[in-house]
Protein backbone atom coordinates (compact mmCIF):
# COMPACT_ATOMS: atom_id res chain seq x y z
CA UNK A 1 -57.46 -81.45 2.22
CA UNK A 2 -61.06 -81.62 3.55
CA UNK A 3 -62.85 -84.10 1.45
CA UNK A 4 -66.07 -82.33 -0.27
CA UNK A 5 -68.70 -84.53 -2.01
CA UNK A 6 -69.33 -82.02 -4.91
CA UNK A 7 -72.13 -84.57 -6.11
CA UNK A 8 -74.35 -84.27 -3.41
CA UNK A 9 -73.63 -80.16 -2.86
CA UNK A 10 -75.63 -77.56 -3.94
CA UNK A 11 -76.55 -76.48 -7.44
CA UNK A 12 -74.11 -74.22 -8.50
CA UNK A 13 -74.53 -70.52 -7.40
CA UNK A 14 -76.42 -68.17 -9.32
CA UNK A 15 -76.13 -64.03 -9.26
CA UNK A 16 -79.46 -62.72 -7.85
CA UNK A 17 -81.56 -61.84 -10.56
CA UNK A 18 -79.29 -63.71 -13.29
CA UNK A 19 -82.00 -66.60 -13.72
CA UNK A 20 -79.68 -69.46 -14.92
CA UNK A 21 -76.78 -67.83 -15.80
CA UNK A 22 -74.22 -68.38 -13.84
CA UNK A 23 -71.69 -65.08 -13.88
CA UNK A 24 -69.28 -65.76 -10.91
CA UNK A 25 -68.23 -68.96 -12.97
CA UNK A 26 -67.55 -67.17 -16.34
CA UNK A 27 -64.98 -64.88 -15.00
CA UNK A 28 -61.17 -65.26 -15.85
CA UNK A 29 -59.17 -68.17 -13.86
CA UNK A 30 -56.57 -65.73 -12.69
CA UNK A 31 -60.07 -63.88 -11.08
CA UNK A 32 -61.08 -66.36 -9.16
CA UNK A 33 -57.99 -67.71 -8.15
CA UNK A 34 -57.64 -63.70 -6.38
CA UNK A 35 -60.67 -64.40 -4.88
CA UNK A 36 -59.83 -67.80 -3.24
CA UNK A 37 -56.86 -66.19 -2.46
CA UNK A 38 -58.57 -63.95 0.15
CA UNK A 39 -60.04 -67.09 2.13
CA UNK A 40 -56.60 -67.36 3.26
CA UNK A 41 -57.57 -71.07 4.47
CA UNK A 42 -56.61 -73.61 1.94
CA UNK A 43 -59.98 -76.03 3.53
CA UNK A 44 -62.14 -73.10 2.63
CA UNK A 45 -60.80 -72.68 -0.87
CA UNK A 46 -61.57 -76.37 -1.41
CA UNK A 47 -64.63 -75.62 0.01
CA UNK A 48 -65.85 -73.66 -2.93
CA UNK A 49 -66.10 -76.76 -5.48
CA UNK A 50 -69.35 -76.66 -4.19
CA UNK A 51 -70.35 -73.45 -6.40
CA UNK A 52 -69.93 -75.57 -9.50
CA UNK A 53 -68.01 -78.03 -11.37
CA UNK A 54 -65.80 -75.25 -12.65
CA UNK A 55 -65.00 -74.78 -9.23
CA UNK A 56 -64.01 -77.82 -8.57
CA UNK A 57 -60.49 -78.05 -9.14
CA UNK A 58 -59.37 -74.17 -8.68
CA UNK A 59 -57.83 -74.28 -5.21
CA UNK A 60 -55.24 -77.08 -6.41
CA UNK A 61 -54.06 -73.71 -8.86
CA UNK A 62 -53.84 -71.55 -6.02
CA UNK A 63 -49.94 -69.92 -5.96
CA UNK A 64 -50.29 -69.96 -2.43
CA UNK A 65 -51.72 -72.61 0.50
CA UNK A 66 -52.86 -71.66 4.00
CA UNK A 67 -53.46 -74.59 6.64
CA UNK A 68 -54.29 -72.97 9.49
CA UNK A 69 -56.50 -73.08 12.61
CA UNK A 70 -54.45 -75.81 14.41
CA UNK A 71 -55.11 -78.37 11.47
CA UNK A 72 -54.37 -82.28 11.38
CA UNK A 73 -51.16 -82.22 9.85
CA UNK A 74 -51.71 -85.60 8.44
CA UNK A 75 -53.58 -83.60 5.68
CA UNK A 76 -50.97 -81.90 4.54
CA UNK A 77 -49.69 -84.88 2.32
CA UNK A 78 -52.91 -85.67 0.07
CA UNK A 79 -53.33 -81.68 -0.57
CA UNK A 80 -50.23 -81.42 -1.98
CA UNK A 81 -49.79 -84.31 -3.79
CA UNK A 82 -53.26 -83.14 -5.60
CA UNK A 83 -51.71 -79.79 -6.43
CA UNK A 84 -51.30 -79.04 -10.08
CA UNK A 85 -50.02 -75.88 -10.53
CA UNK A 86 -46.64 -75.95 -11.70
CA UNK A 87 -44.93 -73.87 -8.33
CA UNK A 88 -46.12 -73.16 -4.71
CA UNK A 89 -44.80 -69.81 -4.23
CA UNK A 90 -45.83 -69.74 -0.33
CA UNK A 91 -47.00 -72.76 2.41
CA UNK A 92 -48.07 -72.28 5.57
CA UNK A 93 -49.15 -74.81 8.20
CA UNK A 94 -50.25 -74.01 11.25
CA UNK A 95 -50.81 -77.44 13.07
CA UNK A 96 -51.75 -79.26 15.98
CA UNK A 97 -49.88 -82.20 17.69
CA UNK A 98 -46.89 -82.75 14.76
CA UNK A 99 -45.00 -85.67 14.97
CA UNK A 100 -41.95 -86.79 13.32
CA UNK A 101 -43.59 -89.38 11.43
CA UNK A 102 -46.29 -87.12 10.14
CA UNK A 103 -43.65 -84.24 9.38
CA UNK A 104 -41.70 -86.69 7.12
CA UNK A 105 -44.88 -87.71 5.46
CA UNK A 106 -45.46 -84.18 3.68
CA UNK A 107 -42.23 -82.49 4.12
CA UNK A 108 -40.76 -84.70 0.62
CA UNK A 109 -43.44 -83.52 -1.00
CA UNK A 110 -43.67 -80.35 -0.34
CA UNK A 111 -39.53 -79.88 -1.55
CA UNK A 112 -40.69 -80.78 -5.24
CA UNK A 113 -43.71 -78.28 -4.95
CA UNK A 114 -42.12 -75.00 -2.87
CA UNK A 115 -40.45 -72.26 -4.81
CA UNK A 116 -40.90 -69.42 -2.66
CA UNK A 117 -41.80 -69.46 1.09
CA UNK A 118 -42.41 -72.15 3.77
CA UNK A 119 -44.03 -71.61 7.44
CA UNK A 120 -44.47 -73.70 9.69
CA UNK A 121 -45.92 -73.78 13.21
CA UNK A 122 -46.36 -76.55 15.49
CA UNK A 123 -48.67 -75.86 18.66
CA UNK A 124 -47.79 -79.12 20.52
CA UNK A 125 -46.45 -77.93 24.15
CA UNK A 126 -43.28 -78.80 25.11
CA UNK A 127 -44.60 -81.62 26.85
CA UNK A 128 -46.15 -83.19 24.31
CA UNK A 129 -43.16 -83.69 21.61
CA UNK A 130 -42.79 -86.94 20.49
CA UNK A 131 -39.85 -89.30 20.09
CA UNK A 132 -37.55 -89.70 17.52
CA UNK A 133 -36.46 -87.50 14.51
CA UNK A 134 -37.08 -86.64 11.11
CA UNK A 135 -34.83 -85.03 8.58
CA UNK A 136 -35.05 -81.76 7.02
CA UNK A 137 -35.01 -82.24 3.01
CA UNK A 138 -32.65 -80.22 1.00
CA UNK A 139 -35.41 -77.18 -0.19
CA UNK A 140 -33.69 -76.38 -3.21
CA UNK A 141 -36.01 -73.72 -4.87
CA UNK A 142 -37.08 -72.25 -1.14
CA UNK A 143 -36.23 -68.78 -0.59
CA UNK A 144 -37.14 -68.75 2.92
CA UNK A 145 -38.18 -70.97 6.03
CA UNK A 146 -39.65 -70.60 8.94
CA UNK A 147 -39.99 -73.68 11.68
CA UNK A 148 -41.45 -73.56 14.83
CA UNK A 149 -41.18 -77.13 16.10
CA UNK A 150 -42.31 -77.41 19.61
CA UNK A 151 -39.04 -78.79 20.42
CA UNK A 152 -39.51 -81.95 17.66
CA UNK A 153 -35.90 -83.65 17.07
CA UNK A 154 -34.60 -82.45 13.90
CA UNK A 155 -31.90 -83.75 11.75
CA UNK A 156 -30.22 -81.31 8.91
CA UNK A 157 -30.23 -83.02 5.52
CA UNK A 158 -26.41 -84.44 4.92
CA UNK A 159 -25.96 -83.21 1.64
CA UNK A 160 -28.01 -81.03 -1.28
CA UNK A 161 -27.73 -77.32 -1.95
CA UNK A 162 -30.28 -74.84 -0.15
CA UNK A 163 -29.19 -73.00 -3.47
CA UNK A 164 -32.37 -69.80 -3.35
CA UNK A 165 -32.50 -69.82 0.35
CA UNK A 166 -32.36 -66.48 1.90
CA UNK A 167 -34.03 -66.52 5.22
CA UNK A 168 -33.95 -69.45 8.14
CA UNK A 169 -35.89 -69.28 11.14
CA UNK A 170 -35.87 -72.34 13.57
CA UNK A 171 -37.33 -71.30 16.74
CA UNK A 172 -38.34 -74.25 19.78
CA UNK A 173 -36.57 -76.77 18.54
CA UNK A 174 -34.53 -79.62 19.29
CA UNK A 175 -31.46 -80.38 17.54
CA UNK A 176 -29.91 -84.22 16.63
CA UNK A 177 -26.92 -85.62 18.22
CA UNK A 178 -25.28 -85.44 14.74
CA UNK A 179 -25.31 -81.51 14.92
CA UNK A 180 -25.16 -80.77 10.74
CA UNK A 181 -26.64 -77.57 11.34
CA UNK A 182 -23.39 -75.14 10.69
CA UNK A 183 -22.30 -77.31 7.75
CA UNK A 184 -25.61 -77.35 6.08
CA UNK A 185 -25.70 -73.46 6.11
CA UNK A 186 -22.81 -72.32 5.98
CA UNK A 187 -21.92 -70.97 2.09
CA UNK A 188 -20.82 -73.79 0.11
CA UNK A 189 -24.41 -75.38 0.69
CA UNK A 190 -26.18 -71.81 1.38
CA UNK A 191 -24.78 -69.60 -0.67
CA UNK A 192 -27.65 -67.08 -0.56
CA UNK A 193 -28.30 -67.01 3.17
CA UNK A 194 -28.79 -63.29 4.08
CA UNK A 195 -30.44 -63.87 7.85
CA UNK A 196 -30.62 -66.34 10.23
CA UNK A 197 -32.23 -66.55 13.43
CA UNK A 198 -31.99 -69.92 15.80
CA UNK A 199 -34.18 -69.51 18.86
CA UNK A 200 -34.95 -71.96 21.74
CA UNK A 201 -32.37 -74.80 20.28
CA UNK A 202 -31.72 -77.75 22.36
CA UNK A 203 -28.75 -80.25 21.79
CA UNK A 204 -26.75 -77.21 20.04
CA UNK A 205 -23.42 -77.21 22.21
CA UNK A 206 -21.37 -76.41 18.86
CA UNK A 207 -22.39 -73.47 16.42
CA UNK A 208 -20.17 -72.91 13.43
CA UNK A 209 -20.99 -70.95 10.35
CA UNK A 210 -18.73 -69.75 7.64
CA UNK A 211 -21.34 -67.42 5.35
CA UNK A 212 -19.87 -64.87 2.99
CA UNK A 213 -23.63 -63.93 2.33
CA UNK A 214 -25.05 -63.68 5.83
CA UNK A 215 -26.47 -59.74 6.54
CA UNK A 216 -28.25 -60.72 9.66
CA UNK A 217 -27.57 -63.21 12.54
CA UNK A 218 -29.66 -63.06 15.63
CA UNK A 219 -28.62 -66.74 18.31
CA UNK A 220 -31.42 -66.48 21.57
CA UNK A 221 -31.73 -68.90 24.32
CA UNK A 222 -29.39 -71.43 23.50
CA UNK A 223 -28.83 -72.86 26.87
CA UNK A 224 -26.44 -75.80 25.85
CA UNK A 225 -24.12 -73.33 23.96
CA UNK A 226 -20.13 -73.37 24.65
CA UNK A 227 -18.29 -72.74 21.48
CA UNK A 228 -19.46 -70.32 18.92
CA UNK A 229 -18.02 -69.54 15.66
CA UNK A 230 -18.85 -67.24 13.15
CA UNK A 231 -16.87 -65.96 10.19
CA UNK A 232 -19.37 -63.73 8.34
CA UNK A 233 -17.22 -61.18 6.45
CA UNK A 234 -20.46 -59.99 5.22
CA UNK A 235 -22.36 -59.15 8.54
CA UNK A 236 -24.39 -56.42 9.39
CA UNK A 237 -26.03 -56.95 12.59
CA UNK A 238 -25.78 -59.53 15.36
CA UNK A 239 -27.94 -60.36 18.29
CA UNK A 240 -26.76 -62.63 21.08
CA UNK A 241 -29.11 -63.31 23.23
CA UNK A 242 -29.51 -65.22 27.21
CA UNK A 243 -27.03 -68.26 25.01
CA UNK A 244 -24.14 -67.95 27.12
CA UNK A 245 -24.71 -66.57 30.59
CA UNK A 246 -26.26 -70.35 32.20
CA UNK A 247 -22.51 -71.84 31.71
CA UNK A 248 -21.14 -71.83 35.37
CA UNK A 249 -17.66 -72.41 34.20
CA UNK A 250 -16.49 -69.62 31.44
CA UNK A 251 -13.56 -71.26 30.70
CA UNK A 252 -15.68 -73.77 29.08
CA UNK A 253 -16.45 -71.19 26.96
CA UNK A 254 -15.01 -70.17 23.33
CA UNK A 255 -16.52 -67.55 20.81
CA UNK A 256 -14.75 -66.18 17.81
CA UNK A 257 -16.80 -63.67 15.75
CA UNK A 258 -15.60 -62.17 12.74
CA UNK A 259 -17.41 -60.02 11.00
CA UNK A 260 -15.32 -57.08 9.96
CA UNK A 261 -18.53 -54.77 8.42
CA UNK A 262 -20.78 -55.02 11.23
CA UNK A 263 -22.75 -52.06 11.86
CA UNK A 264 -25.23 -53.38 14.64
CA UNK A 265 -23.91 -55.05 17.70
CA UNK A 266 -27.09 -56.43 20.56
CA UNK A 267 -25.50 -58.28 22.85
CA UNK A 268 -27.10 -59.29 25.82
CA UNK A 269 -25.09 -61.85 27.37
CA UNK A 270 -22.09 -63.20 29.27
CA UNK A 271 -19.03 -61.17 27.85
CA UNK A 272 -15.47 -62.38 29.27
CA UNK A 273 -12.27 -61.33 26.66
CA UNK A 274 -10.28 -63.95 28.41
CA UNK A 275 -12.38 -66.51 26.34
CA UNK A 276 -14.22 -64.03 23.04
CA UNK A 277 -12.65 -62.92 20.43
CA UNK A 278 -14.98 -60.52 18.72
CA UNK A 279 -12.65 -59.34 16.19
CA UNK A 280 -12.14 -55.91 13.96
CA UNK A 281 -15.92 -53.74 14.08
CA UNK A 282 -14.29 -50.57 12.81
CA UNK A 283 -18.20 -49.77 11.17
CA UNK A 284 -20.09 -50.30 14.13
CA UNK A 285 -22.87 -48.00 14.66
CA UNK A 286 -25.14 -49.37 17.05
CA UNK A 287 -24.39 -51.08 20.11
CA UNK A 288 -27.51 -52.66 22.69
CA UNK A 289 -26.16 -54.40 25.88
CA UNK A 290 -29.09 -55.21 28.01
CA UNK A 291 -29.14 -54.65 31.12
CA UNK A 292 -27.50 -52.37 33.65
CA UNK A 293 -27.97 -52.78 37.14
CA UNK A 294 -27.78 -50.02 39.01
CA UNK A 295 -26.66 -51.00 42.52
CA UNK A 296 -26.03 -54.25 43.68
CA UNK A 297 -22.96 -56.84 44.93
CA UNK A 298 -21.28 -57.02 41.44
CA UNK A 299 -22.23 -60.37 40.96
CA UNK A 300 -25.12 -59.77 38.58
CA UNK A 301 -25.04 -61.42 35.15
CA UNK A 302 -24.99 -58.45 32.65
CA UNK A 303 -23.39 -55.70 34.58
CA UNK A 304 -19.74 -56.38 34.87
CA UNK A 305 -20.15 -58.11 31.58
CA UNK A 306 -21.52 -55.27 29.68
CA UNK A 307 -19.35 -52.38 31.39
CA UNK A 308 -16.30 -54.11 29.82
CA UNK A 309 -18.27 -54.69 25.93
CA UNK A 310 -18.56 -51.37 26.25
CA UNK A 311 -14.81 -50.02 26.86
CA UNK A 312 -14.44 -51.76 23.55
CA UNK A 313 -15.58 -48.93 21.60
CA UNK A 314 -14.38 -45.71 21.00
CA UNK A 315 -17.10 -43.89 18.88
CA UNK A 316 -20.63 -45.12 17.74
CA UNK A 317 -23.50 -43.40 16.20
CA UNK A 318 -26.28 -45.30 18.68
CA UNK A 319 -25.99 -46.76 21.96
CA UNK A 320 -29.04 -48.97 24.04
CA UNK A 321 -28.91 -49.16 27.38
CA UNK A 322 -31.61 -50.65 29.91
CA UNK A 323 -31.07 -49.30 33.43
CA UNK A 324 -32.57 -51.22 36.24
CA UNK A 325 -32.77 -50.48 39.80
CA UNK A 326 -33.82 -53.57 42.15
CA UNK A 327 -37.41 -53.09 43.85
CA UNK A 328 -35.26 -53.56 47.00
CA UNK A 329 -31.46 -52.70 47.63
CA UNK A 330 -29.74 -54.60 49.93
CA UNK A 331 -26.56 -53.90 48.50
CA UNK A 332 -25.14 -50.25 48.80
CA UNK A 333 -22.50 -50.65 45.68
CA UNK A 334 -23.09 -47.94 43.27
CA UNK A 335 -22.54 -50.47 39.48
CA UNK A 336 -23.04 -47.30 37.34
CA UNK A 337 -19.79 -45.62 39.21
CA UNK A 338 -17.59 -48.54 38.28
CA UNK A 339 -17.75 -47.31 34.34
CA UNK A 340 -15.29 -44.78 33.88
CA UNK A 341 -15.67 -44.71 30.33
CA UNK A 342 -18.34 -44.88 27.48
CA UNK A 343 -17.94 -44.38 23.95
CA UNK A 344 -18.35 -41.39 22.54
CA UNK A 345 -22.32 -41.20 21.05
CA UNK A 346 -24.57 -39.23 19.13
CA UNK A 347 -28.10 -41.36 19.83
CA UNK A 348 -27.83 -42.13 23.28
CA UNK A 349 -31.53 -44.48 23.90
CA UNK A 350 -31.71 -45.17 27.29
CA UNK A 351 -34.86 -47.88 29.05
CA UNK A 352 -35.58 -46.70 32.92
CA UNK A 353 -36.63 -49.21 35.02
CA UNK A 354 -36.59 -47.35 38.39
CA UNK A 355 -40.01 -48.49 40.51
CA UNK A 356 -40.27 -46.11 42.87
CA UNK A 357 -36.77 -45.42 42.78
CA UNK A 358 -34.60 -41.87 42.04
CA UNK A 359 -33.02 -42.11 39.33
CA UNK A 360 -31.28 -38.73 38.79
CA UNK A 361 -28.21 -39.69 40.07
CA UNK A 362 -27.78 -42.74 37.69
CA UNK A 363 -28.60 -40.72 34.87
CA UNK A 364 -26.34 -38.12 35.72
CA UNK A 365 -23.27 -40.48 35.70
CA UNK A 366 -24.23 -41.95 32.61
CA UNK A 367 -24.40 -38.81 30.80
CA UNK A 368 -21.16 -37.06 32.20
CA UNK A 369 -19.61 -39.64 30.18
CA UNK A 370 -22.02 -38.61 26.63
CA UNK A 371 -21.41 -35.19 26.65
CA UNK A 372 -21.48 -35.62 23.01
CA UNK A 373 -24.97 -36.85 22.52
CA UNK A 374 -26.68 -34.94 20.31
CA UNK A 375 -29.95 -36.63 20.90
CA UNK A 376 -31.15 -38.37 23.99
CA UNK A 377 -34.69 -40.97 24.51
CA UNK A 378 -35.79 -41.72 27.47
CA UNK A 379 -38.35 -44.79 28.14
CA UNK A 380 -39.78 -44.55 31.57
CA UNK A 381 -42.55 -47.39 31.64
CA UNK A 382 -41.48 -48.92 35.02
CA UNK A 383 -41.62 -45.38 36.97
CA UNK A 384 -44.34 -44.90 40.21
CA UNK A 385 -45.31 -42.41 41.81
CA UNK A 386 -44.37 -43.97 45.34
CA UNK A 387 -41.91 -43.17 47.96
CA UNK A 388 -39.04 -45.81 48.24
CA UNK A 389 -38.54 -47.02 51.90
CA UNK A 390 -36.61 -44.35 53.92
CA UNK A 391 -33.19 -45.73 54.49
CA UNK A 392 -32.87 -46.31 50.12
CA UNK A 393 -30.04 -44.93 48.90
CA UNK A 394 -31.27 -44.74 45.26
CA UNK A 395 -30.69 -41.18 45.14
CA UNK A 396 -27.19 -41.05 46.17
CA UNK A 397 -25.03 -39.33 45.72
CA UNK A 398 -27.25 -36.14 46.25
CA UNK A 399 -25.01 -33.84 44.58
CA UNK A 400 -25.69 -34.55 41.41
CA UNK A 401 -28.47 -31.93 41.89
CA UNK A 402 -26.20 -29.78 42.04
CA UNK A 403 -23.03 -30.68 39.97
CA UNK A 404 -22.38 -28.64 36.61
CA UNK A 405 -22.84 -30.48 33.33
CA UNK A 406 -21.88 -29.61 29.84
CA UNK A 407 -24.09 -30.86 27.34
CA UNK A 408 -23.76 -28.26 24.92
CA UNK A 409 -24.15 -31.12 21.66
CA UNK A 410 -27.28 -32.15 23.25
CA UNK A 411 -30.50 -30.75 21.08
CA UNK A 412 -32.86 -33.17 21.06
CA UNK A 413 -34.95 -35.14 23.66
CA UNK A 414 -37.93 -37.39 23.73
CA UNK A 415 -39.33 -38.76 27.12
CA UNK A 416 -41.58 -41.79 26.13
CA UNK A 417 -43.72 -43.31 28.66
CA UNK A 418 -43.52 -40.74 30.82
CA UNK A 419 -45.76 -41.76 33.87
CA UNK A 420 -45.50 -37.67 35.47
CA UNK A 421 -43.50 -38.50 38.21
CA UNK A 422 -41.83 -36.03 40.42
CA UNK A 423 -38.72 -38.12 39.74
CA UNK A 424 -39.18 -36.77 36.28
CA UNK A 425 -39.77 -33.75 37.19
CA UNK A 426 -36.70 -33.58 39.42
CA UNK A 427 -34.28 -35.08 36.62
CA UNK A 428 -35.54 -32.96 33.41
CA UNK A 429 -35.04 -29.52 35.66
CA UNK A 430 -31.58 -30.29 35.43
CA UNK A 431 -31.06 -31.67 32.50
CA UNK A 432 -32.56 -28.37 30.94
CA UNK A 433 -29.95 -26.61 32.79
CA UNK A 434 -27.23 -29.06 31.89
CA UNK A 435 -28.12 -29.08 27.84
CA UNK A 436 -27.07 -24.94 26.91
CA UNK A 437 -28.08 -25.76 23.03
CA UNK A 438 -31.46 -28.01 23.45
CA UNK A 439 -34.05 -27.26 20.82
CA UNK A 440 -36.98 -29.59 21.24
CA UNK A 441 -38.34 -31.54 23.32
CA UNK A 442 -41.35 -34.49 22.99
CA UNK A 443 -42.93 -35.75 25.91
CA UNK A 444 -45.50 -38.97 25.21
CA UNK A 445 -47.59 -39.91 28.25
CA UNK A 446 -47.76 -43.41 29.08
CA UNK A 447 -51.31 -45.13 27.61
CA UNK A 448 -52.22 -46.01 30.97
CA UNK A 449 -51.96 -42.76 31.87
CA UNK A 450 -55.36 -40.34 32.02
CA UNK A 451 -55.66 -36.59 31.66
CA UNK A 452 -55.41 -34.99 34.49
CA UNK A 453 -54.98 -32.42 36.95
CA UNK A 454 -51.88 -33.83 37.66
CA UNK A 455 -50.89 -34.06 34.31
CA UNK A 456 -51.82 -30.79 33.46
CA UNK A 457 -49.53 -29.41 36.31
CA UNK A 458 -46.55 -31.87 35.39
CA UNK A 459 -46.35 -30.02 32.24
CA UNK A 460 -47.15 -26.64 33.33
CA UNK A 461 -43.40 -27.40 35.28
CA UNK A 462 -41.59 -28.75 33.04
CA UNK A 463 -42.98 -25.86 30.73
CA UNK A 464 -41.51 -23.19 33.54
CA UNK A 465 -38.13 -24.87 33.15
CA UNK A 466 -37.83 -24.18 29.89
CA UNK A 467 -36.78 -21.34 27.47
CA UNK A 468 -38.33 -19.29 24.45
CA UNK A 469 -36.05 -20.92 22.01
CA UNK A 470 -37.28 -25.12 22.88
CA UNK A 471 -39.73 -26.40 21.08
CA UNK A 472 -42.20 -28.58 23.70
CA UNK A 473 -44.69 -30.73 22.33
CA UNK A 474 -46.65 -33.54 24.81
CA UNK A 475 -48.59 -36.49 23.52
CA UNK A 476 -51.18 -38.46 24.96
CA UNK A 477 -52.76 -41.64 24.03
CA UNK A 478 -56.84 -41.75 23.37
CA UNK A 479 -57.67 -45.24 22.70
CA UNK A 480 -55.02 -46.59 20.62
CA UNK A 481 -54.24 -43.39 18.89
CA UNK A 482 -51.60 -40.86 19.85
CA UNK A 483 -53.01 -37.41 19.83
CA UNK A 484 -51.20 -34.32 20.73
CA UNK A 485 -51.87 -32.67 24.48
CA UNK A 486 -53.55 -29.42 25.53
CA UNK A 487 -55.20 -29.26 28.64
CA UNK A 488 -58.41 -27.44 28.45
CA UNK A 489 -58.16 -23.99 30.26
């Protein structure tokens, strides 16, 4: 804590027009420790002992401490070990230039003072990350952490019971050769883990967690990453994340998931059932696999992958799908053709990433296979308003312009990011033909879009297309704010 020589400060401060009397200083301790509270700095707080001698031990009372503004973190140790109140429900350090040496100074005494919440940020690049390791103390009484290392070594305490913990975050960071990290969370020393993310690990080859309490598990970007294993009975949603897919071999590979009441599935990854075993999801309800690439050789990471994830299912509530066409095809294989079957869905959310692309004919063999989606959304925030080069093949086949649909479940679509495009315009003519039972209908402009003419005349169409009994609404966005559309005129 910043050192403040209270001696030579100012006389305390007085109201204006209080003479002597100093009224700030009388109020309750619980008052001003509200107001100190609000500084959200815990050097500013300290700060204060200036207004009097009252003052001058307050901030050491304060339930929560704030270092922040890329602080020295070798003054993390003498503010805590000058804090008197009896529990620190919340720490958070935002520092510059961490080391292991000075994140085992503070870190022992900060376990005997934390019983609530602990974040930590350290804003060293990559680059700069020092040698060695430092250990992780058992947090008994913490009931949640949050480390952003900047890739610092770090070794999971050996023993000790993370008995209150609920949430673990450990994002950029590098993990020990002795890889604790699945025994020192799994139940018998976490019993009261409910989510867990791990994001950016290095030196994390093995992952194995048994948790009985574990709600929420999201792995990302762990490059070094061949055998996963997690037996979670109580699991409700699971994100896998670019951990996978950088193994050349996937025989290397081995994943066993069980987690028999999970209701949210987001993988985007690798997927191979030669090697996964994803066990019993008879509760599933959401399902997000990436990306989808619409043509190309068959060799792309997610596409075969994700086709086959999703002939696992035979009925969810929601499916995400992202649908990319390349900027340039030089491959005339048609990926979205290959699926011959998706599960049956009642929220189908689809992300169009077209360029300058059609993207009709995609869409159309996607949703011959939902004919019982009862609500569709459709983000178009990488559409132009360009022609593709002549010999593209992006709208093929052409027939689908033609082709009979039956989407009589279908009553509810929003268009989000809708750039005007006469691809839109081309794909939502049909679709209002295809969907017999549609009610409504919400168009949102994309923010970058301005009012006009053009606008105006992209919904006057898609306003001619429809029927008395569809509800249209279009949105636009004024600043930050999203404001319902009528043209003027």
């Amino acid at each position: 804590m910043e050192h403040i020589d209270v001696d030579s400060a100012p006389k305390r401060a007085k109201l204006a027009g209080g003479g002597n009397e100093d009224r700030l200083s009388a109020l309750p301790d619980d008052v001003l420790l509200d107001v100190l509270l609000k500084t959200r700095n815990a050097a500013d707080a300290a700060r204060t002992s200036i207004l009097s001698s009252r003052w001058r031990r307050l901030w050491a009372f304060l339930p929560e401490l704030h270092f922040s503004d890329g602080i020295d973190p070798r003054r993390i140790r003498p503010a805590l070990a000058a804090y008197e109140a009896p529990d620190l429900r919340c720490l958070v350090a935002i520092v510059r230039g961490a080391s292991p040496k000075s994140m085992a100074a503070w870190l022992p005494v900060a376990v005997r003072r934390l019983s609530g919440d602990l974040v930590f940020h350290n804003t060293t690049s990559c680059g700069e990350w020092g040698r060695g390791a430092f250990q992780l103390p058992c947090f008994e009484n913490a009931t949640a952490l949050s480390l952003d290392l900047g890739f610092l070594v770090l070794a999971m305490p050996a023993s000790g019971v993370f008995v209150r913990l609920t949430d673990l975050s450990l994002v950029y960071v590098q993990l020990n050769r002795v890889n604790r990290l699945g025994d020192a969370i799994s139940s018998p020393r976490c019993p009261a883990l409910r989510k867990l993310t791990v994001s950016h690990a290095r030196g994390l080859p093995t992952f194995i967690i048994h948790s009985e309490s574990l709600l929420q598990l999201k792995l990302s970007n762990l490059h070094t990453l061949k055998k996963l294993t997690v037996v979670a009975p109580a699991l409700e949603e699971l994100t896998l994340s670019s951990c996978l897919a950088s193994v050349m071999d996937p025989s290397q590979l081995v994943v066993n998931i069980s987690a028999p009441e999970l209701l949210v599935l987001k993988w985007k990854d690798t997927y191979d059932p030669s090697f996964f075993e994803l066990g019993e999801m008879a509760h599933l309800q959401c399902l997000d696999i990436g990306t989808l690439v619409v043509y190309g050789s068959g060799k792309f990471v997610y596409s075969p992958d994700s086709r086959i994830l999703l002939q696992c299912c035979e009925a969810i509530h929601k499916l995400n799908l992202k649908v990319v066409h390349l900027s340039r095809m030089v491959y005339n294989q048609h990926l979205s053709e290959d699926m011959t079957r998706l599960p049956e869905v009642t929220f189908l959310n689809l992300v169009v990433t077209a360029l300058s692309h059609s993207f009709g004919a995609c869409l159309f063999n996607i949703l011959r296979m939902c004919t019982s989606v009862i609500k569709l959304a459709i983000d178009m925030s990488c559409n132009y308003e360009e022609e593709c080069p002549s010999d593209c093949f992006c709208d093929h086949p052409p027939n689908w312009k033609f082709k009979d649909l039956i989407l009589d479940r279908l009553q509810e679509v929003d268009i989000i990011n809708s750039g005007g495009t006469g691809h839109e315009v081309a794909f939502l003519e049909r679709l209002f033909s295809w969907a017999t039972a549609l009610e409504q209908i919400t168009v949102t402009f994309d923010e970058t879009i301005t009012e006009s003419m053009a606008m105006k005349e992209f919904r006057q169409k898609l306003l001619s297309f429809s029927r008395p009994e569809i509800c249209m609404r279009f949105f636009v966005y004024r600043g930050s704010e999203k404001v319902l559309y009528v043209p003027e005129g």
